[in-house]
N, C-alpha and C. Protein backbone atom coordinates (compact mmCIF):
# COMPACT_ATOMS: atom_id res chain seq x y z
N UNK A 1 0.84 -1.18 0.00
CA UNK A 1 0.00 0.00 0.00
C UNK A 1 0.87 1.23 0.00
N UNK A 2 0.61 2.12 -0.90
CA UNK A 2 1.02 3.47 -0.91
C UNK A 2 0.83 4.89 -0.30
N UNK A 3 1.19 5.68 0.05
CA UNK A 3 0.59 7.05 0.77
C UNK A 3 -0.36 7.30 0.00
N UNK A 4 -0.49 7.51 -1.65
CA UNK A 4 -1.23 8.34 -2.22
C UNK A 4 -2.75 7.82 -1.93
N UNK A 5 -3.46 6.83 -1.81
CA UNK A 5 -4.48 6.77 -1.48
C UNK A 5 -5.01 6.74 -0.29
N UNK A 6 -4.09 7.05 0.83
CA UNK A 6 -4.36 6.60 2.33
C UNK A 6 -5.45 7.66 2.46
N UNK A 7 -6.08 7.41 3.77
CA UNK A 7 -7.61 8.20 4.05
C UNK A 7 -7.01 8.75 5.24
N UNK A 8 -6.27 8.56 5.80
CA UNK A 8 -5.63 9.10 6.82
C UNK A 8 -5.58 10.94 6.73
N UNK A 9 -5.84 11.64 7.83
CA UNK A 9 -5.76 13.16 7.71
C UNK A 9 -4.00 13.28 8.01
N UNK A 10 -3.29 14.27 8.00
CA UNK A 10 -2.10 14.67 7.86
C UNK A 10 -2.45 14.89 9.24
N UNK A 11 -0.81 14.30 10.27
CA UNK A 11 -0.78 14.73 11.10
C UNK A 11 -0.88 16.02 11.57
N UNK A 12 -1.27 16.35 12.73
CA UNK A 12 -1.82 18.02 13.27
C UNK A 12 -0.54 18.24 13.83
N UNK A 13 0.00 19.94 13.75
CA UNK A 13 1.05 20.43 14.31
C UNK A 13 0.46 20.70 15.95
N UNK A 14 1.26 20.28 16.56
CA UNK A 14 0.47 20.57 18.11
C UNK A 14 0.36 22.46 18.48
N UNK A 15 -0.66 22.17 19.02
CA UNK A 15 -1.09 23.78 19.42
C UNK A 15 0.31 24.63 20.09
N UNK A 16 0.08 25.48 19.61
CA UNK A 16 1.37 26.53 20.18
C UNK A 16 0.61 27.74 20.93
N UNK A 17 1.06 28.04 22.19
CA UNK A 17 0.40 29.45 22.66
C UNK A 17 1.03 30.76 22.03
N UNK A 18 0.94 31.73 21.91
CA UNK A 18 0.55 32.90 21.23
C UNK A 18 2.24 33.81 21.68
N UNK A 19 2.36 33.25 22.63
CA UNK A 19 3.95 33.71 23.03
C UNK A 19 5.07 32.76 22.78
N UNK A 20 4.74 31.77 22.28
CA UNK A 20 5.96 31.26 21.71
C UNK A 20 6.96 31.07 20.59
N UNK A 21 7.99 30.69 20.40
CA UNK A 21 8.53 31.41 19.12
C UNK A 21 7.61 29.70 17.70
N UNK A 22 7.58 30.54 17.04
CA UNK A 22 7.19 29.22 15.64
C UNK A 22 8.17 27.85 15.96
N UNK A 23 7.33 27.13 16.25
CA UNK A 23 8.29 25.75 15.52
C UNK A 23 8.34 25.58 17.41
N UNK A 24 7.81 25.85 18.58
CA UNK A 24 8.12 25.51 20.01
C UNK A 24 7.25 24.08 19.89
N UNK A 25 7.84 23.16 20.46
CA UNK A 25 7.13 21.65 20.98
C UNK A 25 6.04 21.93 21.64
N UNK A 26 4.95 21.30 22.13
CA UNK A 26 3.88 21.44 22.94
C UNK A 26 4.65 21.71 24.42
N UNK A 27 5.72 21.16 24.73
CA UNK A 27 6.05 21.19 25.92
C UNK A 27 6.59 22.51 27.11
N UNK A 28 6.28 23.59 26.31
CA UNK A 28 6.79 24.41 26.00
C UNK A 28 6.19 25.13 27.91
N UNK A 29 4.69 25.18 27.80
CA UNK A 29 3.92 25.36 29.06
C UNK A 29 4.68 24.72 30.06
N UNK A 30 5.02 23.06 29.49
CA UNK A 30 5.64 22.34 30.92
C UNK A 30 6.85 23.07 31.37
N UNK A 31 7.60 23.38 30.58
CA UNK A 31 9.21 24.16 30.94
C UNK A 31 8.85 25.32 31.52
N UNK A 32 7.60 26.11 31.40
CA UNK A 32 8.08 27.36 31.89
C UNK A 32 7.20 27.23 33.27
N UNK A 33 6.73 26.23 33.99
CA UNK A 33 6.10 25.91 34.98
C UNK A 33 7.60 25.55 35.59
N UNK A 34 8.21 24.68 34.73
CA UNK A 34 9.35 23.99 35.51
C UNK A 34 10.57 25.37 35.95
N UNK A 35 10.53 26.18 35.10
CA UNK A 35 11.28 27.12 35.53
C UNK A 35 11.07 28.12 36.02
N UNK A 36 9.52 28.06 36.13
CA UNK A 36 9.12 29.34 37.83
C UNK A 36 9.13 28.45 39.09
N UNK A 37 9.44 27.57 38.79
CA UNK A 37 9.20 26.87 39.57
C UNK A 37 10.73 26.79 40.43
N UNK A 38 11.69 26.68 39.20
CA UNK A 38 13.06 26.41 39.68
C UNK A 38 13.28 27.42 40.39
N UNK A 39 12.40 28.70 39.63
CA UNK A 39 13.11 30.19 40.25
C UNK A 39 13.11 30.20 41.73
N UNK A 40 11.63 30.27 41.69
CA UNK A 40 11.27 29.88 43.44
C UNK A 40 11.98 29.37 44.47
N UNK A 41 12.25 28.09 44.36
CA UNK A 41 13.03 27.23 44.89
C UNK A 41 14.67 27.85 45.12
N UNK A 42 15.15 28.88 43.71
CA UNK A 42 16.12 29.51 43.90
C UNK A 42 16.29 30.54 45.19
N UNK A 43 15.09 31.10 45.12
CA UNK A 43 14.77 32.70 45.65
C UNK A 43 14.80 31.57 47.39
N UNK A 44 14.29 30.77 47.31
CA UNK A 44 13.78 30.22 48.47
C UNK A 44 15.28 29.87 49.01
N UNK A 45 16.03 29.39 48.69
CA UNK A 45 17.73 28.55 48.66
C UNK A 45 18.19 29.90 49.46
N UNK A 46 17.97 31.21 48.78
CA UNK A 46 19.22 32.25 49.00
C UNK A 46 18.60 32.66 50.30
N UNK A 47 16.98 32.77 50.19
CA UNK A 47 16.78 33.45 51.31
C UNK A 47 16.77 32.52 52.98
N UNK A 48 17.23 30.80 52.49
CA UNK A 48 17.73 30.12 53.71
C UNK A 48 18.76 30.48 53.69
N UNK A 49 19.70 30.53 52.92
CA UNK A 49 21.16 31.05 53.08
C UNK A 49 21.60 32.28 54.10
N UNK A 50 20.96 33.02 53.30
CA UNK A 50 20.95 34.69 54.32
C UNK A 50 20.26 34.35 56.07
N UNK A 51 19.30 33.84 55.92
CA UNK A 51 18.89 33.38 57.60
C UNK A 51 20.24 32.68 57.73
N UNK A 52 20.58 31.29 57.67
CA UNK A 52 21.36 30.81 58.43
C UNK A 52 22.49 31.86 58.49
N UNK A 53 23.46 32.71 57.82
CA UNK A 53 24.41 33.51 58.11
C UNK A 53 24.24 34.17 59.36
N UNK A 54 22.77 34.74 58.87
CA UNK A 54 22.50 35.91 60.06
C UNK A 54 22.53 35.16 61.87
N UNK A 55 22.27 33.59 61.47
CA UNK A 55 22.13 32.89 62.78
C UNK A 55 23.49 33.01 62.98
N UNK A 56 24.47 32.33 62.15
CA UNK A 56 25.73 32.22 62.71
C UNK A 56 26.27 32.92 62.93
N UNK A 57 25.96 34.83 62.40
CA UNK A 57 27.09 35.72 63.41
C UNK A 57 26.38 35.57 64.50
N UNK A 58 24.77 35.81 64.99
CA UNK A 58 24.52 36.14 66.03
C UNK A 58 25.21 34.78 66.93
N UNK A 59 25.40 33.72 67.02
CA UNK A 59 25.33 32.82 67.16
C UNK A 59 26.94 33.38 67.90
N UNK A 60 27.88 33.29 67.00
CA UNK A 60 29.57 33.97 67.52
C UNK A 60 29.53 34.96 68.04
N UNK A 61 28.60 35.94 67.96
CA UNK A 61 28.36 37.20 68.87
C UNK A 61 28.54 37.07 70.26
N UNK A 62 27.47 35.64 70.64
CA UNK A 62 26.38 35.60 71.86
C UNK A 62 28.12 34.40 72.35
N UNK A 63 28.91 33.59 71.23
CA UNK A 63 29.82 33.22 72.26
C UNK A 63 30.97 34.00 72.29
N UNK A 64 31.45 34.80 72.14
CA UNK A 64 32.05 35.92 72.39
C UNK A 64 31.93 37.16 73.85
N UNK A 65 30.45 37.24 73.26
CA UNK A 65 30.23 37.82 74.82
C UNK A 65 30.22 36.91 75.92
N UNK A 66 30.00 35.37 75.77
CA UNK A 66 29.90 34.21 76.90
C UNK A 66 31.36 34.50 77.32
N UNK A 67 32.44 34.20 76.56
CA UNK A 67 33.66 34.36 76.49
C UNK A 67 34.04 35.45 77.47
N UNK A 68 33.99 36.86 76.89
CA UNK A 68 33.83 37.63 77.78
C UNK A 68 33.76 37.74 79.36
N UNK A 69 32.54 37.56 79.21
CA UNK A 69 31.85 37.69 80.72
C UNK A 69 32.64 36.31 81.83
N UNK A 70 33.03 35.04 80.82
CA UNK A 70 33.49 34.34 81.62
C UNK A 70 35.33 34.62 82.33
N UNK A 71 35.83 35.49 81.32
CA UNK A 71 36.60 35.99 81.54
C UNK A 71 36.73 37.15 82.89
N UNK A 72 36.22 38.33 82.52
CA UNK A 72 35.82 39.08 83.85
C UNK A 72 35.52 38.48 85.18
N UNK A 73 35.06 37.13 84.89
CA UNK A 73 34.05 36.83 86.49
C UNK A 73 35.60 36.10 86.62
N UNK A 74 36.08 35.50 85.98
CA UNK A 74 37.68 34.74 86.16
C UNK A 74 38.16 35.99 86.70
N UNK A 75 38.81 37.02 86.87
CA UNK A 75 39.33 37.90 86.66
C UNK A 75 38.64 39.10 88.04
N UNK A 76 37.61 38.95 88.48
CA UNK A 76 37.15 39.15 89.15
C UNK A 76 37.55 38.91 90.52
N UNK A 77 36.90 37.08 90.13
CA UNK A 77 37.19 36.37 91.43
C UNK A 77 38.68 36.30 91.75
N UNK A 78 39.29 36.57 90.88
CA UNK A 78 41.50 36.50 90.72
C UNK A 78 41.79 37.68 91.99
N UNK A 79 40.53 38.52 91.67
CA UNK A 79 41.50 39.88 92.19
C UNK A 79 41.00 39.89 93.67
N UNK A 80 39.59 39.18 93.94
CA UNK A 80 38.96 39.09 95.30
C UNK A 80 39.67 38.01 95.74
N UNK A 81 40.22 36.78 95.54
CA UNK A 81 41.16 36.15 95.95
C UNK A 81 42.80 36.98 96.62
N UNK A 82 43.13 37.50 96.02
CA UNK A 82 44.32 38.08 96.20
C UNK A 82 43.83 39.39 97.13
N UNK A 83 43.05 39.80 97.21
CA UNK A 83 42.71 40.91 98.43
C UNK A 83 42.34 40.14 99.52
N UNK A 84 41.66 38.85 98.98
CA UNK A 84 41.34 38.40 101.03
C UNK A 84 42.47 37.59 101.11
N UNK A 85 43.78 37.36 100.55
CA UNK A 85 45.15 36.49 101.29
C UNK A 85 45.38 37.76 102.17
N UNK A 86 44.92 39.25 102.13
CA UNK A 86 45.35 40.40 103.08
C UNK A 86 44.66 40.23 104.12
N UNK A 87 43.49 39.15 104.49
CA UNK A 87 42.72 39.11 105.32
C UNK A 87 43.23 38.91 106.40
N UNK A 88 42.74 39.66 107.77
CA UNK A 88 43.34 39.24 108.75
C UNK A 88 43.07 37.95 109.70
N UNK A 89 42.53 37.09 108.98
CA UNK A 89 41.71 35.91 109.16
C UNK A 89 43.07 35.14 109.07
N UNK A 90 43.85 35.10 107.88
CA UNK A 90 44.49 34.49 107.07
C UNK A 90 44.04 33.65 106.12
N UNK A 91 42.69 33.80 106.14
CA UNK A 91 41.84 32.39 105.27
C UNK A 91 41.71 33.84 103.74
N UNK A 92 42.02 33.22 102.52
CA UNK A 92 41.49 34.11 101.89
C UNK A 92 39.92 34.27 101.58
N UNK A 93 39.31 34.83 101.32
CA UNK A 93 37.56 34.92 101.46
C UNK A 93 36.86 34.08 100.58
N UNK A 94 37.68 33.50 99.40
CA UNK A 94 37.17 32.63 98.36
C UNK A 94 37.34 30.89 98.83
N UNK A 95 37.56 31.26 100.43
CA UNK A 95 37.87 29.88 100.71
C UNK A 95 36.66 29.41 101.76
N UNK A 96 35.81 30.73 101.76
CA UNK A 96 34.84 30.43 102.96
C UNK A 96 32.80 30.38 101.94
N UNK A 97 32.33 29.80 102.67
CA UNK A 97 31.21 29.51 101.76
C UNK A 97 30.76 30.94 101.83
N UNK A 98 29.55 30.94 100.88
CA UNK A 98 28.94 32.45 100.57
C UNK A 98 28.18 32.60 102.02
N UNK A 99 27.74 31.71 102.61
CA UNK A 99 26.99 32.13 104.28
C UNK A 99 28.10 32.68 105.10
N UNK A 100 29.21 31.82 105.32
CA UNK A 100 30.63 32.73 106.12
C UNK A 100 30.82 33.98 105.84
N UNK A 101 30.52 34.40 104.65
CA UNK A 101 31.10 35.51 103.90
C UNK A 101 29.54 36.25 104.37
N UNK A 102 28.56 36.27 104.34
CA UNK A 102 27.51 36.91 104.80
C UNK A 102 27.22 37.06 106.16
N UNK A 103 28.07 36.08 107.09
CA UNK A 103 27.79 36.33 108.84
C UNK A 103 28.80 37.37 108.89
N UNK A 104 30.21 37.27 108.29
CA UNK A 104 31.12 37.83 108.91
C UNK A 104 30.74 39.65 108.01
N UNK A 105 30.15 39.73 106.90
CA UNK A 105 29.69 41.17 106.84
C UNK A 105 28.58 41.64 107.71
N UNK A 106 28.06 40.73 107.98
CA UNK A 106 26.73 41.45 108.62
C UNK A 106 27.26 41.62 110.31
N UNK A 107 28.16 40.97 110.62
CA UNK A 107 28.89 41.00 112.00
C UNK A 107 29.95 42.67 111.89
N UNK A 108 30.61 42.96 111.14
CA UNK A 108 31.29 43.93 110.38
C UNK A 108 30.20 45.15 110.46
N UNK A 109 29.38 44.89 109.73
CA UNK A 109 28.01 46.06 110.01
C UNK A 109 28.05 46.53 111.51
N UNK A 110 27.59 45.66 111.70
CA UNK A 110 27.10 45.69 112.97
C UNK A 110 27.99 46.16 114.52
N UNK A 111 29.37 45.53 113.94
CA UNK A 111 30.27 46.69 114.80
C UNK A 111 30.49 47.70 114.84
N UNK A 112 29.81 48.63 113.58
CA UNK A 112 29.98 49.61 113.27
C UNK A 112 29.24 50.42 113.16
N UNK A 113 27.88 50.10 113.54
CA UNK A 113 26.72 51.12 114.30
C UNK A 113 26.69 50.09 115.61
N UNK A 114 25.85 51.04 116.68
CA UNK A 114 25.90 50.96 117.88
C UNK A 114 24.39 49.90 118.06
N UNK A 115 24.36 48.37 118.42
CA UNK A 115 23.22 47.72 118.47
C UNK A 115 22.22 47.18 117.22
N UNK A 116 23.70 47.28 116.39
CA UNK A 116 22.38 47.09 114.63
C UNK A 116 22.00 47.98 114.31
N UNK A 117 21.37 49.02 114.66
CA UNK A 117 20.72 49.88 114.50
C UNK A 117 21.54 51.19 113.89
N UNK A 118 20.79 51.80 113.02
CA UNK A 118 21.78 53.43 112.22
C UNK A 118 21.70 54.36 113.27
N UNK A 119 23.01 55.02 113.70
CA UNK A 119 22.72 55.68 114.51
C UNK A 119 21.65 56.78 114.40
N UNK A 120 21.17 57.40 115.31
CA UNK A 120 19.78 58.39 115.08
C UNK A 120 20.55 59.80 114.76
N UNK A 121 20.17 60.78 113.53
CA UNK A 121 20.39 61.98 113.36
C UNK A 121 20.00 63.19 114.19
């Protein structure tokens, strides 16, 4: 059998939308779904990116200042150590619990107004 008598209609060029260039495949809708799609997913990527940065300075900030502060209170307690070896106790003050250290100020007070009490003006 030959073409020339076939009853067959000529294949159909598949529909093209109105923005595409001549001669685009049907698939043409699927790609540009697929590539707003990619965009998205792009836009979405950078803007996890930028959060996590922003976590990790704050993140070195907050141990920096830990750093810090653990330093000072080191540095602190260094220098209140070395003022109570002047104690006339001989005990330095970092050697007595925080209640010792609160009888013997409030005893200190107290020698030093007449009965506990502020003296009267």
């Amino acid at each position: 059998s030959g073409f020339r008598g076939s009853t067959r209609s000529p294949p159909q060029k598949p529909s093209v939308s109105p923005g595409d260039p001549p001669g685009t495949p049907p698939l043409a809708p699927v790609l540009r779904l697929l590539r707003n799609q990619l965009q998205e997913k792009d836009a979405l990527i950078r803007h996890l990116e930028s959060d996590w940065e922003r976590s990790r300075a704050q993140r070195e900030r907050e141990e920096r200042l830990l750093v810090t502060a653990w330093y000072n209170m080191g540095l602190a307690l260094q220098q209140q150590q070395q003022e109570g070896e002047m104690a006339p106790r001989g005990l330095p003050s970092g050697a007595q619990s925080f209640l010792a250290q609160q009888r013997l100020a409030t005893v200190a007070r107290r020698a030093r107004t007449p009965h506990g009490r502020a003296p009267h003006s």
